[in-house]
N, C-alpha and C. Protein backbone atom coordinates (compact mmCIF):
# COMPACT_ATOMS: atom_id res chain seq x y z
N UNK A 1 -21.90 -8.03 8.14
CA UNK A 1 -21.19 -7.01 7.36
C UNK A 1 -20.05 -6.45 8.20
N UNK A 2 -19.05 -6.27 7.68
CA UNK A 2 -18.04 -5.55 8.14
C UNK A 2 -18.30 -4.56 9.02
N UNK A 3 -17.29 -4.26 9.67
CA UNK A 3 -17.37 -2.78 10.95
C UNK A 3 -17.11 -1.55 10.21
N UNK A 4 -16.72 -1.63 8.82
CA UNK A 4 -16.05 -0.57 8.26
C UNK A 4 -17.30 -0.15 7.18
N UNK A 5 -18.35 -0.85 6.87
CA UNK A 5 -18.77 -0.71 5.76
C UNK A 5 -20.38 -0.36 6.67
N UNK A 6 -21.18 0.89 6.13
CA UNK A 6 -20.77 1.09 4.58
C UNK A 6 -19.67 1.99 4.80
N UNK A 7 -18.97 2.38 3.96
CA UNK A 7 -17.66 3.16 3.53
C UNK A 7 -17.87 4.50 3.59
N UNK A 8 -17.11 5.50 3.45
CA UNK A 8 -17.75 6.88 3.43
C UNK A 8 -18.33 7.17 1.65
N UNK A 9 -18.64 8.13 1.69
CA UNK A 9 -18.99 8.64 0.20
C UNK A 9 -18.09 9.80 0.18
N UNK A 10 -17.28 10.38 0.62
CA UNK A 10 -16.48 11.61 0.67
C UNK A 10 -14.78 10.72 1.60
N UNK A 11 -14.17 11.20 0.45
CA UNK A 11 -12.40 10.68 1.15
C UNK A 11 -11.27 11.69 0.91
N UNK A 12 -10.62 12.11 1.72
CA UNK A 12 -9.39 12.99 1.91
C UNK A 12 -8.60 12.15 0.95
N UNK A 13 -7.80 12.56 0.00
CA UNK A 13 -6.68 12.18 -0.60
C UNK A 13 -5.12 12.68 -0.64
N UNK A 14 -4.24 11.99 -0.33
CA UNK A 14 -2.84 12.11 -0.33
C UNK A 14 -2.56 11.38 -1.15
N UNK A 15 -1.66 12.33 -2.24
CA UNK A 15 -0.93 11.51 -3.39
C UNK A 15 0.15 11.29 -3.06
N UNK A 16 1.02 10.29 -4.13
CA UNK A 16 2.01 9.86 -3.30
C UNK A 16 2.67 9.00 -4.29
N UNK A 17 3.82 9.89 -5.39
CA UNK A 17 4.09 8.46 -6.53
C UNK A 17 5.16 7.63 -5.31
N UNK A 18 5.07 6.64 -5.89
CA UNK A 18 6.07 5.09 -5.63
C UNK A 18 5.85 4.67 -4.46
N UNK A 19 4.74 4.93 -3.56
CA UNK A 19 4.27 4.59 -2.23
C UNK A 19 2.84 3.82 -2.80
N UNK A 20 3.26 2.91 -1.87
CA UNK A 20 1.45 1.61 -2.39
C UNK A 20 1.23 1.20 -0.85
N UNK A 21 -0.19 1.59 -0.33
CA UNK A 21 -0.85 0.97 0.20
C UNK A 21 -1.25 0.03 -0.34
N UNK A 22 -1.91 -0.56 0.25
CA UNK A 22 -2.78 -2.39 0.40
C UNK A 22 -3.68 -2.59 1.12
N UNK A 23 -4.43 -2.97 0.86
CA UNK A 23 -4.99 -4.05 2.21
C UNK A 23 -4.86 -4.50 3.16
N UNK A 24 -4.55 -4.23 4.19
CA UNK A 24 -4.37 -5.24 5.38
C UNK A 24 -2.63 -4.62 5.51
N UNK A 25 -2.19 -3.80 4.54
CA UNK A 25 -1.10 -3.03 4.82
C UNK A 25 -0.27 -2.15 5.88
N UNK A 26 0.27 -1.73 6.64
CA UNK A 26 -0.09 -1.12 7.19
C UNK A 26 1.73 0.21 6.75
N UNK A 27 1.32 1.61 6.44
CA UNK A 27 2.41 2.18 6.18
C UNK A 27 2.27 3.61 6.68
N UNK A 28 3.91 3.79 7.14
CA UNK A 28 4.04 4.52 8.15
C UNK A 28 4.00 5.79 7.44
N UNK A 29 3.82 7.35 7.91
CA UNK A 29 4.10 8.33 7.26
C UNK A 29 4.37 9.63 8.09
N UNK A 30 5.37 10.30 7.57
CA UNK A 30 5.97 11.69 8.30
C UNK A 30 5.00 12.66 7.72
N UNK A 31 4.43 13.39 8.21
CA UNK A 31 3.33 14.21 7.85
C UNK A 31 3.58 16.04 8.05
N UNK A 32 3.93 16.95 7.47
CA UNK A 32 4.50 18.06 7.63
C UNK A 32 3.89 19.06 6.95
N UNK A 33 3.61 19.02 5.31
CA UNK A 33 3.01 20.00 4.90
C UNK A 33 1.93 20.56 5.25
N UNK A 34 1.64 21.58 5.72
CA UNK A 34 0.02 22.62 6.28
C UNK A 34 -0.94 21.75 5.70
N UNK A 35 -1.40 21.66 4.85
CA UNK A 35 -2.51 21.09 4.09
C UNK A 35 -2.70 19.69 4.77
N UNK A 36 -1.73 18.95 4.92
CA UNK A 36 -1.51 17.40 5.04
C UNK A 36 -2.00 17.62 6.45
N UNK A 37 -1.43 18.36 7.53
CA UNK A 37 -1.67 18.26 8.76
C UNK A 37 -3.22 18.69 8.96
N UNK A 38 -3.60 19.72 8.39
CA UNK A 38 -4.93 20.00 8.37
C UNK A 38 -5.72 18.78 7.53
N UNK A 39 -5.37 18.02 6.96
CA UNK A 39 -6.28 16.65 6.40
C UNK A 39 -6.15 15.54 7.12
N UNK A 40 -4.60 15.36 8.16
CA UNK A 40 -4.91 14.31 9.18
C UNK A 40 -5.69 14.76 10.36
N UNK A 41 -5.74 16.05 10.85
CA UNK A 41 -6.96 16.88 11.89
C UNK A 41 -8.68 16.24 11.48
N UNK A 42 -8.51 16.63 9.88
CA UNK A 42 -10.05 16.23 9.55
C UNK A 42 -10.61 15.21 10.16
N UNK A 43 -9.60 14.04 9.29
CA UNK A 43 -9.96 12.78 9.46
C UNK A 43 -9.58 12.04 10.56
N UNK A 44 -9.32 12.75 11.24
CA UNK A 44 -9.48 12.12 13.36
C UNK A 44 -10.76 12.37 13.44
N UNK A 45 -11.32 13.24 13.26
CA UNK A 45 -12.50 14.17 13.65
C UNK A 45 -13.92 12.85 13.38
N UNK A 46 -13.55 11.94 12.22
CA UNK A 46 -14.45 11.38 11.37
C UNK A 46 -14.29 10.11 12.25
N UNK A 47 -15.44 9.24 12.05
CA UNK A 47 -15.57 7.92 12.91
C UNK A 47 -15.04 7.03 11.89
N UNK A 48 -14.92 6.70 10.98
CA UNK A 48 -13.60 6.07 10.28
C UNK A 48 -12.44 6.12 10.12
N UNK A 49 -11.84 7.64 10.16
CA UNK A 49 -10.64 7.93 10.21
C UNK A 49 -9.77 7.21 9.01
N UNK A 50 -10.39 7.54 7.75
CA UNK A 50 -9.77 7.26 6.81
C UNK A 50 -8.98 8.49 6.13
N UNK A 51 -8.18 8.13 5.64
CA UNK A 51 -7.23 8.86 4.25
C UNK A 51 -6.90 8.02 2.87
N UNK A 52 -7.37 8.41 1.46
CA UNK A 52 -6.95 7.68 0.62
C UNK A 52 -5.63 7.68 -0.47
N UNK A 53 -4.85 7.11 -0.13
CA UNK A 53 -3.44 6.80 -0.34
C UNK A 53 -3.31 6.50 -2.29
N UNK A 54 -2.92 7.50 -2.79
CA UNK A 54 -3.47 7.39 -4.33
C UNK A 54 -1.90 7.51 -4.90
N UNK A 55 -1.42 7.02 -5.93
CA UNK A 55 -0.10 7.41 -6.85
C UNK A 55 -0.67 8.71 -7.90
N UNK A 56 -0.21 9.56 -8.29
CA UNK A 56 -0.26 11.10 -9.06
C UNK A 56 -0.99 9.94 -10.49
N UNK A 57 -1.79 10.73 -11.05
CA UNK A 57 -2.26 10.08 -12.42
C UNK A 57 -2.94 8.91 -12.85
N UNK A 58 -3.02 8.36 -11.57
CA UNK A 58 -3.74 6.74 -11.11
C UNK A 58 -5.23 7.32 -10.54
N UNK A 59 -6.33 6.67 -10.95
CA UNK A 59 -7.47 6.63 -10.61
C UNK A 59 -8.20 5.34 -9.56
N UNK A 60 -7.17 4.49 -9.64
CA UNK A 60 -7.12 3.79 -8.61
C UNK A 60 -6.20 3.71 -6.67
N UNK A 61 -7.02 4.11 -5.94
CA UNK A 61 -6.38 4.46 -4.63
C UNK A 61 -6.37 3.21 -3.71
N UNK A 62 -6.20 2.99 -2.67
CA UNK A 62 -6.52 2.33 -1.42
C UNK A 62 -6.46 3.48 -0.27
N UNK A 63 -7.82 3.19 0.39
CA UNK A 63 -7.95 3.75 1.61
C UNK A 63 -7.56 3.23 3.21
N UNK A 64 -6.88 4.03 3.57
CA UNK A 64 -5.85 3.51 5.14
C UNK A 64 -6.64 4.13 6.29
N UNK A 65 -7.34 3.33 7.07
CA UNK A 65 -7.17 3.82 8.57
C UNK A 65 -6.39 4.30 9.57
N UNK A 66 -6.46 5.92 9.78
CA UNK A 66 -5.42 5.97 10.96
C UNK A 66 -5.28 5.21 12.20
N UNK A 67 -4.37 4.16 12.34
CA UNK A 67 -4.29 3.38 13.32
C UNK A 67 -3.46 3.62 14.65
N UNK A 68 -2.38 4.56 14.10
CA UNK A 68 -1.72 5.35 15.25
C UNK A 68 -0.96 6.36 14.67
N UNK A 69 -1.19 7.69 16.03
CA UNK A 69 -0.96 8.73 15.87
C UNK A 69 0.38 9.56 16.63
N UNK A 70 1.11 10.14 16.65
CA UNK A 70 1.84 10.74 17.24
C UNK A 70 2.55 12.56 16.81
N UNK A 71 2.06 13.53 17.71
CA UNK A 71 3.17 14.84 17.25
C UNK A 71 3.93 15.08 17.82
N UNK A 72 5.24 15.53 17.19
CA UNK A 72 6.51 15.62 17.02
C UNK A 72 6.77 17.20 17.62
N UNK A 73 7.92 17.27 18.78
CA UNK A 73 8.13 18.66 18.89
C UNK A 73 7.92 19.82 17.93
N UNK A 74 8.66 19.46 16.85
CA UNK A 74 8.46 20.43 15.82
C UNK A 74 7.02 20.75 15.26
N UNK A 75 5.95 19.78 15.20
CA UNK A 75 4.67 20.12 14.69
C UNK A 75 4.35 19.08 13.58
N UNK A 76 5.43 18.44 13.29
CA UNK A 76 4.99 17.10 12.48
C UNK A 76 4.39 15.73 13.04
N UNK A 77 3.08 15.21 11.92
CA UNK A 77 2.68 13.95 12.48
C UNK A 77 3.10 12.73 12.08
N UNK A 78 3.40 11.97 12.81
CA UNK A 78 3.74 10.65 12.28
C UNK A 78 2.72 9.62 12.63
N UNK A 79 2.20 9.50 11.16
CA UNK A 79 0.86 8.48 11.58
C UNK A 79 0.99 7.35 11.08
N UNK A 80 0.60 5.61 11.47
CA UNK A 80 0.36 4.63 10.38
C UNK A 80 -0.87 4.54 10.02
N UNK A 81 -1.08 4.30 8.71
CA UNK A 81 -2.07 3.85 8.28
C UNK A 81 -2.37 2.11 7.71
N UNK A 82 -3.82 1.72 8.26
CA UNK A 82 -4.03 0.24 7.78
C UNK A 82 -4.56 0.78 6.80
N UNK A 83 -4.41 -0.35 5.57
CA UNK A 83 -5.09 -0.18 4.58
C UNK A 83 -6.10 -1.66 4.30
N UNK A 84 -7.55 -0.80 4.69
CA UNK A 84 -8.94 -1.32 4.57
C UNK A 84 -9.40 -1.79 3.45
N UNK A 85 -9.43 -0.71 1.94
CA UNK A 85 -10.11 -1.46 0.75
C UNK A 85 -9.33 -0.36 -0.16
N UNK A 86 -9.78 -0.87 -1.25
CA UNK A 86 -9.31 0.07 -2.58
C UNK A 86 -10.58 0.50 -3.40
N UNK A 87 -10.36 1.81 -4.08
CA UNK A 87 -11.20 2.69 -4.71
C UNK A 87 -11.10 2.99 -5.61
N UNK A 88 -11.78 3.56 -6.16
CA UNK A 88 -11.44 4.31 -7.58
C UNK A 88 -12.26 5.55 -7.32
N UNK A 89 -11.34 6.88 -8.28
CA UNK A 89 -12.13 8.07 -8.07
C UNK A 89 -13.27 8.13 -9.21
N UNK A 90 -14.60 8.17 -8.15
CA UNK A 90 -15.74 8.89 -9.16
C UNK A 90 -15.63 10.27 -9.10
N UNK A 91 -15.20 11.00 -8.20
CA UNK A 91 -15.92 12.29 -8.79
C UNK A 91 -15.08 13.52 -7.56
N UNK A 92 -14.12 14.98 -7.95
CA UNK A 92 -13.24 15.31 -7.42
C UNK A 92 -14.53 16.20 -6.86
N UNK A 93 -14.57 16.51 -5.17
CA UNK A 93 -14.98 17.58 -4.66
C UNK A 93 -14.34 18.87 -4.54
N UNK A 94 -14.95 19.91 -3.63
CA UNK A 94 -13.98 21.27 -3.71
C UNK A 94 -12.99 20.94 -2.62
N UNK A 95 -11.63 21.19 -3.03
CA UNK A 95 -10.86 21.41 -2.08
C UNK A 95 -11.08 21.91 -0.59
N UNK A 96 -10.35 21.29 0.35
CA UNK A 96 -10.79 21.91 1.89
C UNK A 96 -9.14 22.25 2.79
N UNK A 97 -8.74 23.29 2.74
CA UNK A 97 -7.40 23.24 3.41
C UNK A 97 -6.92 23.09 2.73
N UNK A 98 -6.47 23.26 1.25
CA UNK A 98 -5.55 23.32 0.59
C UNK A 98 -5.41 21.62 -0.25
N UNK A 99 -6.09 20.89 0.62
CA UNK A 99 -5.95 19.15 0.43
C UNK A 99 -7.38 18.76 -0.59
N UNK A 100 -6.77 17.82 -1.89
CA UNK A 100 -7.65 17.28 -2.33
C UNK A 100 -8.81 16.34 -1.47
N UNK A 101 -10.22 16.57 -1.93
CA UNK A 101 -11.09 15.34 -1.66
C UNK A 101 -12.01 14.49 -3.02
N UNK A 102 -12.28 13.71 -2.85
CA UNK A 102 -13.46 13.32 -3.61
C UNK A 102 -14.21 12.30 -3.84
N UNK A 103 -14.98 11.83 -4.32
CA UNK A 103 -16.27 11.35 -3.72
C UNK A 103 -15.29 9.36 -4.31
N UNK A 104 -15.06 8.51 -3.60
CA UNK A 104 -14.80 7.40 -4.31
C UNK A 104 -15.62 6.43 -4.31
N UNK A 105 -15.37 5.94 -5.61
CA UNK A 105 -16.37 4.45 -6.13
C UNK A 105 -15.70 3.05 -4.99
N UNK A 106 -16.45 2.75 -4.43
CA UNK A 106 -16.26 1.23 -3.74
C UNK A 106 -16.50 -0.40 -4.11
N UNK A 107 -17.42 -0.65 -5.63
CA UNK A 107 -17.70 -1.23 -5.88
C UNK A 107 -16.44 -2.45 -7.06
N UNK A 108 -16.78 -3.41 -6.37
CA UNK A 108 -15.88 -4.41 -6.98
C UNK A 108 -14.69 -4.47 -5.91
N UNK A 109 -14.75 -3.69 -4.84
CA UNK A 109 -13.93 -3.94 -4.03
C UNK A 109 -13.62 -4.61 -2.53
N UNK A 110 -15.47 -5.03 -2.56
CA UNK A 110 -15.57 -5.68 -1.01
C UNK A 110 -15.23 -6.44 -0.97
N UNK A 111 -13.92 -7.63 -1.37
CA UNK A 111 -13.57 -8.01 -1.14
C UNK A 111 -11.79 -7.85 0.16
N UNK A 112 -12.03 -6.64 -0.38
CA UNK A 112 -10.62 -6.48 0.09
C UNK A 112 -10.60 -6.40 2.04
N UNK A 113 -11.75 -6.10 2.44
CA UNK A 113 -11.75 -6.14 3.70
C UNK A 113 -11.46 -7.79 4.24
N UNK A 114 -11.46 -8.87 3.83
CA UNK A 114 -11.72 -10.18 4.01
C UNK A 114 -10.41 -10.57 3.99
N UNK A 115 -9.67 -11.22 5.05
CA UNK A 115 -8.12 -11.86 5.15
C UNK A 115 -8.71 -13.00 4.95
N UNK A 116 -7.17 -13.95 3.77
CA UNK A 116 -7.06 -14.84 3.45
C UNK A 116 -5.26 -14.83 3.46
N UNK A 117 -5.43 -15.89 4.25
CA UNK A 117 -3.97 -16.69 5.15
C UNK A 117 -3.27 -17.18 4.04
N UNK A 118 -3.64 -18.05 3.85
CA UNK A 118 -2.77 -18.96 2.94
C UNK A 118 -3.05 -18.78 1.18
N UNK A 119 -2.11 -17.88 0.74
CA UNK A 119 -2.38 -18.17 -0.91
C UNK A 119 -1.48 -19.32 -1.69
N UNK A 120 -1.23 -20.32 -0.96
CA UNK A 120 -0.46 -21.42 -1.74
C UNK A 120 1.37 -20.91 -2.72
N UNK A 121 1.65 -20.19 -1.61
CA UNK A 121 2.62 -19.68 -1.88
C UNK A 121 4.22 -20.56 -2.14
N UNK A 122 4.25 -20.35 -3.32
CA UNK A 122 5.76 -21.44 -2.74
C UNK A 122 6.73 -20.87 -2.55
N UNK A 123 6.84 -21.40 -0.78
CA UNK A 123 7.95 -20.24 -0.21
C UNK A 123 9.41 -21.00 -0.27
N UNK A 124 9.75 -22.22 -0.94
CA UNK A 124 11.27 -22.19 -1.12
C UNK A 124 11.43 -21.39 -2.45
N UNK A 125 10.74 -21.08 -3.59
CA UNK A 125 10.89 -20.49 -4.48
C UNK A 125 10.97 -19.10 -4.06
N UNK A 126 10.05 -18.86 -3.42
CA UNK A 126 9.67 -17.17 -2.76
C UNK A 126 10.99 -16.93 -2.44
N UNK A 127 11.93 -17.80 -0.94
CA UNK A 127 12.49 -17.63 -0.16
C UNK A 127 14.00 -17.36 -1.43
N UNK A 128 14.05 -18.20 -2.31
CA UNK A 128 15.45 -17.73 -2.96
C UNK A 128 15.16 -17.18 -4.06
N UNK A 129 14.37 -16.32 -4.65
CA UNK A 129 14.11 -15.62 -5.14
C UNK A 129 14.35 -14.17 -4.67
N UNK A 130 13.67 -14.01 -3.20
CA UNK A 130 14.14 -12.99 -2.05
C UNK A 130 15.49 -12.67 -1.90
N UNK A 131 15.98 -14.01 -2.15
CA UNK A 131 17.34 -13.67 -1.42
C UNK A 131 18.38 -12.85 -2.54
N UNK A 132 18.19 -13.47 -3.43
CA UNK A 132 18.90 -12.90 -4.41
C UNK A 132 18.42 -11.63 -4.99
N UNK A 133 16.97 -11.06 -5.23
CA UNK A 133 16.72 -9.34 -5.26
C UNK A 133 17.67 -8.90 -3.65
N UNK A 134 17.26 -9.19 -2.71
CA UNK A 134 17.30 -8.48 -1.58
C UNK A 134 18.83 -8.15 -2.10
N UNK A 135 19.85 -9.18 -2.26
CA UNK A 135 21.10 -9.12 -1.77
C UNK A 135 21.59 -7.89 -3.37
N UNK A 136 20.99 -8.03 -4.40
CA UNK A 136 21.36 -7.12 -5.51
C UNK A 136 20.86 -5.71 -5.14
N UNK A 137 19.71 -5.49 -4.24
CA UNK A 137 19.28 -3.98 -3.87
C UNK A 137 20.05 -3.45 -2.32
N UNK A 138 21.06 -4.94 -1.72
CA UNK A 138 21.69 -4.05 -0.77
C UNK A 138 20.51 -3.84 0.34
N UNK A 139 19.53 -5.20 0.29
CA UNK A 139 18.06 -4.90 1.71
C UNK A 139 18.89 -6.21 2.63
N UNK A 140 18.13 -5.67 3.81
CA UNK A 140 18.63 -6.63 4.93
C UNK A 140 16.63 -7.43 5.01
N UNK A 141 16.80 -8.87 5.48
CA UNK A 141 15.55 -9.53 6.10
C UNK A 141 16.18 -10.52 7.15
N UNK A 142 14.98 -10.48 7.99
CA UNK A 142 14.99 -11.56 9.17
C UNK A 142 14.45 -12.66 8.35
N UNK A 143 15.17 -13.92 7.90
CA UNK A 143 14.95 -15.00 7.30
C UNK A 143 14.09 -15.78 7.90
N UNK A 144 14.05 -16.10 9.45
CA UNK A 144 13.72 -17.00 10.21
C UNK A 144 12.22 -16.40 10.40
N UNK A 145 12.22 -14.93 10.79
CA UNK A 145 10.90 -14.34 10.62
C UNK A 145 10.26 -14.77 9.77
N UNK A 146 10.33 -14.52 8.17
CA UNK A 146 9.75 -14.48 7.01
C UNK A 146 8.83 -16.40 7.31
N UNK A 147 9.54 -17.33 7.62
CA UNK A 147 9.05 -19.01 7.73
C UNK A 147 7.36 -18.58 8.34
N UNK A 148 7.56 -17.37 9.63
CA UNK A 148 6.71 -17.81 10.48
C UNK A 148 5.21 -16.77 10.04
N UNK A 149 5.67 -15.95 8.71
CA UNK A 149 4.14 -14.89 8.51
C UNK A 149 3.40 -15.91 7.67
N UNK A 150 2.63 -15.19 7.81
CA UNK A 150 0.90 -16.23 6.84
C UNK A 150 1.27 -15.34 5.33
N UNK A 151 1.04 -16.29 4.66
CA UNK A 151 1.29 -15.93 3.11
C UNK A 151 0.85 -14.31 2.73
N UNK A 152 -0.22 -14.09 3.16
CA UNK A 152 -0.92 -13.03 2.85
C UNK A 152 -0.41 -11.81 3.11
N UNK A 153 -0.12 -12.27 4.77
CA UNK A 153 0.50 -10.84 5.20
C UNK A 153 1.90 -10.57 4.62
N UNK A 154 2.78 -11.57 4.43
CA UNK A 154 3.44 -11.34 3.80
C UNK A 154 4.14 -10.57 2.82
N UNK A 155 3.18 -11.19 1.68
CA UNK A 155 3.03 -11.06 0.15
C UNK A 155 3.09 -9.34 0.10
N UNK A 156 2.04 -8.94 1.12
CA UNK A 156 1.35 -7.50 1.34
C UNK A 156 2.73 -6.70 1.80
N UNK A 157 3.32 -7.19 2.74
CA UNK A 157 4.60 -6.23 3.29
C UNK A 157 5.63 -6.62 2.50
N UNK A 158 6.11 -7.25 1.30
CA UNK A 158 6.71 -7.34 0.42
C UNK A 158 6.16 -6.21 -0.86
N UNK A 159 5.30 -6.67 -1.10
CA UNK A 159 4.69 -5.51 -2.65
C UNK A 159 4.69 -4.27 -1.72
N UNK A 160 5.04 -3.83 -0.51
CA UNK A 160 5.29 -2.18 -0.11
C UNK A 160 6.11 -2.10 0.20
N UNK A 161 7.06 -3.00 0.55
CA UNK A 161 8.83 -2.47 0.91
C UNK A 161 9.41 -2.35 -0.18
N UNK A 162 9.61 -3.22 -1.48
CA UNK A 162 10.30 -3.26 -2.28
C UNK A 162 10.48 -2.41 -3.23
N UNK A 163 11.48 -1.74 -3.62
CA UNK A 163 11.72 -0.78 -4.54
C UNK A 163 11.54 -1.05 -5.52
N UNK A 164 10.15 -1.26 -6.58
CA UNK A 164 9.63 -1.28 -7.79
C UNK A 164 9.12 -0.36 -8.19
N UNK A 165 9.22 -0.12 -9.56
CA UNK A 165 8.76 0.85 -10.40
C UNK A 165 6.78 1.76 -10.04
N UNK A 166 6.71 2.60 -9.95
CA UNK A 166 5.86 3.06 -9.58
C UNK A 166 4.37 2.48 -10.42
N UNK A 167 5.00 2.24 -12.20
CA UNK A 167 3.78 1.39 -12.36
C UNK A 167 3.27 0.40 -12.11
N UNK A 168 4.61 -0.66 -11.72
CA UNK A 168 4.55 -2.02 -11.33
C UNK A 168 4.04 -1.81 -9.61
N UNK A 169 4.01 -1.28 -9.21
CA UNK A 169 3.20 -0.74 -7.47
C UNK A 169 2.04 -0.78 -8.14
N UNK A 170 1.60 0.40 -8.95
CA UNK A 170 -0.18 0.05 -9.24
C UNK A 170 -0.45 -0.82 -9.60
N UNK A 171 0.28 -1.68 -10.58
CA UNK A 171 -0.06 -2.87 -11.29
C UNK A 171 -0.18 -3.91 -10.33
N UNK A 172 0.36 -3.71 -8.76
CA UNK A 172 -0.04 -4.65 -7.95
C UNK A 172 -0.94 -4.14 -7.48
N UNK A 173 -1.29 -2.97 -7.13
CA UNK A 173 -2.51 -2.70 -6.67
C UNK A 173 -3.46 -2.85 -6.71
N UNK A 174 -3.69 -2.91 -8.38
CA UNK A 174 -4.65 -3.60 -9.18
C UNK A 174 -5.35 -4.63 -9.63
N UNK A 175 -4.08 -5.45 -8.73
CA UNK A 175 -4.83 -7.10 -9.11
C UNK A 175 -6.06 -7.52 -8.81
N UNK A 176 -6.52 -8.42 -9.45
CA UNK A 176 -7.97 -8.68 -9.38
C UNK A 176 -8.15 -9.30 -7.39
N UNK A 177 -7.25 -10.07 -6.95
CA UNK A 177 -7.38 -10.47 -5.91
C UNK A 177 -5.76 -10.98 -5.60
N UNK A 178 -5.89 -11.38 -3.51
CA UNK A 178 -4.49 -11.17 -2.94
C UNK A 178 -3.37 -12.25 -3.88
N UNK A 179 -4.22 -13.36 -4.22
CA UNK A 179 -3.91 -14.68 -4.90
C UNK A 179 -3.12 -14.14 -6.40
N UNK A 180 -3.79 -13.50 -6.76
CA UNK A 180 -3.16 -12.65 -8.56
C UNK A 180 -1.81 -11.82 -8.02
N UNK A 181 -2.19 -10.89 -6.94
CA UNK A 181 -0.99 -9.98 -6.38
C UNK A 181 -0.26 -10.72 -6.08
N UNK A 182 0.17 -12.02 -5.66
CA UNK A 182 1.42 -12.73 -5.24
C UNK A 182 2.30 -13.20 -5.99
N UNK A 183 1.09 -14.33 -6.98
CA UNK A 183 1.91 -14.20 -8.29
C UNK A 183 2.49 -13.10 -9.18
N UNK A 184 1.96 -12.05 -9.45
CA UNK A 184 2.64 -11.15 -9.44
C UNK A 184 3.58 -10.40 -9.29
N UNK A 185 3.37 -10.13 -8.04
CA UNK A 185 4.87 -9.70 -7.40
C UNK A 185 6.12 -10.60 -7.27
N UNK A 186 6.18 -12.04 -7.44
CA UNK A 186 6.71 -13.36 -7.71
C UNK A 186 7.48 -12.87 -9.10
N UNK A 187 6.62 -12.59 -10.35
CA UNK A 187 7.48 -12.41 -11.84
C UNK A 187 8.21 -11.27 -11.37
N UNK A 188 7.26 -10.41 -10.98
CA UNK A 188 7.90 -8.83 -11.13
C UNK A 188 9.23 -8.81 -10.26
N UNK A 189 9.47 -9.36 -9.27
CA UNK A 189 11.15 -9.59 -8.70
C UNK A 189 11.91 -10.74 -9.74
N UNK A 190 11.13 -11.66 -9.80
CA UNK A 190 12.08 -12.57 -10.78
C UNK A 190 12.42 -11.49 -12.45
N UNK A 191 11.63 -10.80 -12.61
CA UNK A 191 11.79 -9.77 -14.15
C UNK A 191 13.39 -9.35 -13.29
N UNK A 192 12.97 -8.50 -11.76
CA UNK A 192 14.02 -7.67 -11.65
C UNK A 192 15.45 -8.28 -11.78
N UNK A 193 15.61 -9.79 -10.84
CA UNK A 193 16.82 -10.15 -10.79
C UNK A 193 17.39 -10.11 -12.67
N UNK A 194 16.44 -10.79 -13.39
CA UNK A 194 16.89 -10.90 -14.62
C UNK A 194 17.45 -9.88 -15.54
N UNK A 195 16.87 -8.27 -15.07
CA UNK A 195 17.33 -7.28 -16.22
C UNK A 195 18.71 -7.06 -14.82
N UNK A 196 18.84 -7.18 -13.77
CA UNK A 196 20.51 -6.40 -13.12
C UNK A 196 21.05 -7.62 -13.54
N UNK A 197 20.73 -8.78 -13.64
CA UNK A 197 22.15 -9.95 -14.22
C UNK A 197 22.44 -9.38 -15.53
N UNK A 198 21.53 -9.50 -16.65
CA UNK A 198 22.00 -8.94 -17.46
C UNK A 198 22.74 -8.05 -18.10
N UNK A 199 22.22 -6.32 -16.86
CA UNK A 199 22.99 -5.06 -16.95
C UNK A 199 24.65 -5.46 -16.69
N UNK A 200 24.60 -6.61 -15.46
CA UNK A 200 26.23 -6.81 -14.85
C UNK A 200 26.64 -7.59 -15.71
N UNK A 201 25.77 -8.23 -16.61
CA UNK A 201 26.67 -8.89 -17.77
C UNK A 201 27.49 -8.29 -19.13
N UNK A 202 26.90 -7.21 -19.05
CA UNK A 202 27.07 -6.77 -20.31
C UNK A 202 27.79 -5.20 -19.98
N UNK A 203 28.98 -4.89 -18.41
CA UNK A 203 29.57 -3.95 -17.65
C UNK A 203 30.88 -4.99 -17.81
């Protein structure tokens, strides 16, 4: 069994529209509001050192390990978080510090602790598909980099950099597995290039 499991039954939550953790994710965060700083204090305190990374109105979260920590002259933290598994909320506890908690469901999700390398990705399709969102949103990539990641990790630091719609973030979040999320995120950039050709067609 995993090092992480069993899981807690009680999780700190930070909402957060158009920000998606993942799995095996790992995302950085400036941490400032009272409440927030008093919920990354908690969860040092805890031998998991989790926080669960949720979008406003979504009942589906992923939970991130604090993996590294740092404070800032001013009093702000800048922490990353890995993201371990995904949840769903069963049940809201009483507030502590101003910061939501509550009790999350884990089931249907042990999979997510388990890396898988290769999802049969086709990366000349991937690769100019990339190129052409990247170059319409004005993103820079290390090309030569991208040859040398394992599909997975990939796929994962793509569905969190990219500027997609906050439902289409859960809707990757949601996928049944990493293999569904790739394809996925595959249409959902090919959707994008297709509606800005269009918009510039019709300017």
């Amino acid at each position: 069994m995993d090092t992480y499991f069993p899981l807690p039954d009680n999780l700190p939550l930070f909402p957060l529209n158009g920000v998606l953790l993942l799995p095996h994710g790992q995302l950085p965060l400036n941490i400032f509001e009272p409440r927030y700083l008093s919920m990354v204090n908690d969860a040092l305190k805890t031998e998991h050192r989790l926080i669960g990374m949720i979008q406003p109105d979504f009942t589906i979260g992923c939970a991130g390990r604090i993996t590294s920590f740092q404070e800032t002259d001013d009093g702000r933290y800048l922490i990353t978080l890995t993201g371990i598994a995904r949840f769903k909320i069963h049940a809201d506890l009483p507030q502590l510090s101003g910061y939501r908690r509550i009790t999350p469901d884990w089931k249907g999700f042990e999979q997510d602790v388990q890396h898988v390398d290769q999802l049969d990705v086709n990366r000349p399709q991937l690769n100019a598909v990339l190129k052409t969102y990247f170059t319409q949103n004005g993103l820079s990539m290390d090309w030569d980099a991208i040859d040398l990641v394992a599909d997975e990790r990939l796929m994962v630091s793509l569905a969190m950099i990219c500027p997609l719609e906050a439902a289409e973030k859960q809707a990757l979040l949601e996928a049944p597995c990493c293999k569904s999320r790739a394809d996925l995120l595959l249409k959902l950039l090919t959707m994008a290039i297709r509606t800005s050709d269009d918009s510039a067609t019709t300017h």
